[in-house]
C-alpha atoms as a PDB file:
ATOM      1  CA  UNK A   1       4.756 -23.836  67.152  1.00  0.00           C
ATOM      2  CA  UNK A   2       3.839 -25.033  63.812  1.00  0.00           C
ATOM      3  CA  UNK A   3       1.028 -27.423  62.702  1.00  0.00           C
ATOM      4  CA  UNK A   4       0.704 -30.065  60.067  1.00  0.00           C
ATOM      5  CA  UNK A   5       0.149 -29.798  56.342  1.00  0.00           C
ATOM      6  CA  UNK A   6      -3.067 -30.858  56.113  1.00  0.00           C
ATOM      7  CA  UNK A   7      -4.302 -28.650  58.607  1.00  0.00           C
ATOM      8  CA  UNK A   8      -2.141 -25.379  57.061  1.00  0.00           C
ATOM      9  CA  UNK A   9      -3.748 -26.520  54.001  1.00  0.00           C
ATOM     10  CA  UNK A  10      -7.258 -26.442  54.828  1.00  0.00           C
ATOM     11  CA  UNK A  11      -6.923 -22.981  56.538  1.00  0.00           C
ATOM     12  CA  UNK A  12      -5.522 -21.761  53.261  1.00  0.00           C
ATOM     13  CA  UNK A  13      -8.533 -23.058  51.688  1.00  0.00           C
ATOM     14  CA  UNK A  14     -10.480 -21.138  53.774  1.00  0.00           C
ATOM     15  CA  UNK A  15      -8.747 -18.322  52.999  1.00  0.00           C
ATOM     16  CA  UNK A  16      -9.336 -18.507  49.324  1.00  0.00           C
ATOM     17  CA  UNK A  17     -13.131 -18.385  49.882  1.00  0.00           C
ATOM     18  CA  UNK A  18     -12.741 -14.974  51.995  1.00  0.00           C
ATOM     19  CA  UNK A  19     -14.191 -11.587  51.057  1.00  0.00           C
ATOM     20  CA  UNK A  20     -10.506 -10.474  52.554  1.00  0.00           C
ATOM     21  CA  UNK A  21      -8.049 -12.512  50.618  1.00  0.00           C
ATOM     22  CA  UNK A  22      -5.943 -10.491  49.000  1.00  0.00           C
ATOM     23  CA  UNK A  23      -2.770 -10.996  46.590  1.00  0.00           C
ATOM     24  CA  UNK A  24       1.042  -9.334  48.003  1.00  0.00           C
ATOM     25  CA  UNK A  25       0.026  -5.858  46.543  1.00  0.00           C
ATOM     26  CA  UNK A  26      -3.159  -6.001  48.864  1.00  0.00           C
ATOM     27  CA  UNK A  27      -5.702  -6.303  45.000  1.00  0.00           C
ATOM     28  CA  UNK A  28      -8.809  -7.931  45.574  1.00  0.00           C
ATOM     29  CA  UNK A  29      -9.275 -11.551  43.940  1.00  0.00           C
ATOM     30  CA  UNK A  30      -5.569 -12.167  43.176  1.00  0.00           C
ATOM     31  CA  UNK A  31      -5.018 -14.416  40.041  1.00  0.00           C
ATOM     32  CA  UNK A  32      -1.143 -14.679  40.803  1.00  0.00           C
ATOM     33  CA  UNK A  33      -1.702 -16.280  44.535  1.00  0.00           C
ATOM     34  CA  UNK A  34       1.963 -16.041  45.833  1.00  0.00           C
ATOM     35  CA  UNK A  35       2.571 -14.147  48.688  1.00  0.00           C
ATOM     36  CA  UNK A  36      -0.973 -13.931  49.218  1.00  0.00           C
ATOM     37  CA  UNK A  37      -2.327 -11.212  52.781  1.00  0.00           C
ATOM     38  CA  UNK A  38      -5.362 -11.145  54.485  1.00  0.00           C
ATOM     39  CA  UNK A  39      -7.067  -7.911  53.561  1.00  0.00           C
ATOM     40  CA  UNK A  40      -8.062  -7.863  57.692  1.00  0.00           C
ATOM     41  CA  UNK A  41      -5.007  -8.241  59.571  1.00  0.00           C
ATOM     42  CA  UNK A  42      -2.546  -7.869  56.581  1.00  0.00           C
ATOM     43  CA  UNK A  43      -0.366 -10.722  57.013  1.00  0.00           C
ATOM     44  CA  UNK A  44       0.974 -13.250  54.670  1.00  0.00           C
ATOM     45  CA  UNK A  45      -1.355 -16.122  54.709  1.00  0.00           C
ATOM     46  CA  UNK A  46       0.588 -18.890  53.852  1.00  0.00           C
ATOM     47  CA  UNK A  47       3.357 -17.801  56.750  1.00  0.00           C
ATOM     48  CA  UNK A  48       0.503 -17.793  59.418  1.00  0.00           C
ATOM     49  CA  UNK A  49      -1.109 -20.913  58.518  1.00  0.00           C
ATOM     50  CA  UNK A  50       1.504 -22.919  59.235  1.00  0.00           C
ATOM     51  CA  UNK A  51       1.396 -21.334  63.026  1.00  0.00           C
ATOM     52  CA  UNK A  52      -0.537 -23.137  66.481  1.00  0.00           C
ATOM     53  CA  UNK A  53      -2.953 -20.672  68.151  1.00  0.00           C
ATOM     54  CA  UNK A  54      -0.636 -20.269  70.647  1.00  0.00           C
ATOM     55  CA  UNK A  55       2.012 -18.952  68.570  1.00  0.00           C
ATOM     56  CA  UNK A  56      -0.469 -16.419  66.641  1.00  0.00           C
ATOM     57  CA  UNK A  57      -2.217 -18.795  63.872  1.00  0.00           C
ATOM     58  CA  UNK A  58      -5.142 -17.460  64.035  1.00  0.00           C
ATOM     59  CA  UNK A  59      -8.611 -16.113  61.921  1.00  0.00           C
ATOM     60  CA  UNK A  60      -8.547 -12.581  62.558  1.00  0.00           C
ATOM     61  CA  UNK A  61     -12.428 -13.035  62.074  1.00  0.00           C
ATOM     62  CA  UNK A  62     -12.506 -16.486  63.464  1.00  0.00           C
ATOM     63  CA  UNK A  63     -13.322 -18.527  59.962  1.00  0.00           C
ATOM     64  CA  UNK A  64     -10.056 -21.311  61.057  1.00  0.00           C
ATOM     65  CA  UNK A  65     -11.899 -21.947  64.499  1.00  0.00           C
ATOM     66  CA  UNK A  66     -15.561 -22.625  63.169  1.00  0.00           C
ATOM     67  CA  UNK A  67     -13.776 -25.188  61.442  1.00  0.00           C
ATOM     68  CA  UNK A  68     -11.985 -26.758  64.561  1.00  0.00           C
ATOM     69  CA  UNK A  69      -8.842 -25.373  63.237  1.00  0.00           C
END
């Protein structure tokens, strides 16, 4: 259901780097990064990238599985 820190961490990093990533009040190029939402699917990044694939944890636009995660 969940995966490891290292791998939740490197899909946040990912996430950082996205035209989508968003701050909790859905503003482009956050600088508080807290409760930070795709800007695609709307969710709460940090929440699904601790998920597996089969539980959701997924790249609405596929960036986590060009990396293998």
């Amino acid at each position: 259901m969940f995966v490891d820190k290292k791998i939740k961490d490197a899909r946040i990093s990912i996430c950082k780097k996205c035209d989508f990533y968003r701050n909790f009040l859905m503003l482009r190029k956050p600088i508080i990064t807290t409760g930070s939402r795709c800007g695609k699917c709307s969710c709460f990044i940090d929440a699904k990238a601790k998920l597996s694939t089969e539980w959701f944890g997924k790249c609405p636009i596929g960036k986590w599985e060009e990396k293998g995660l």
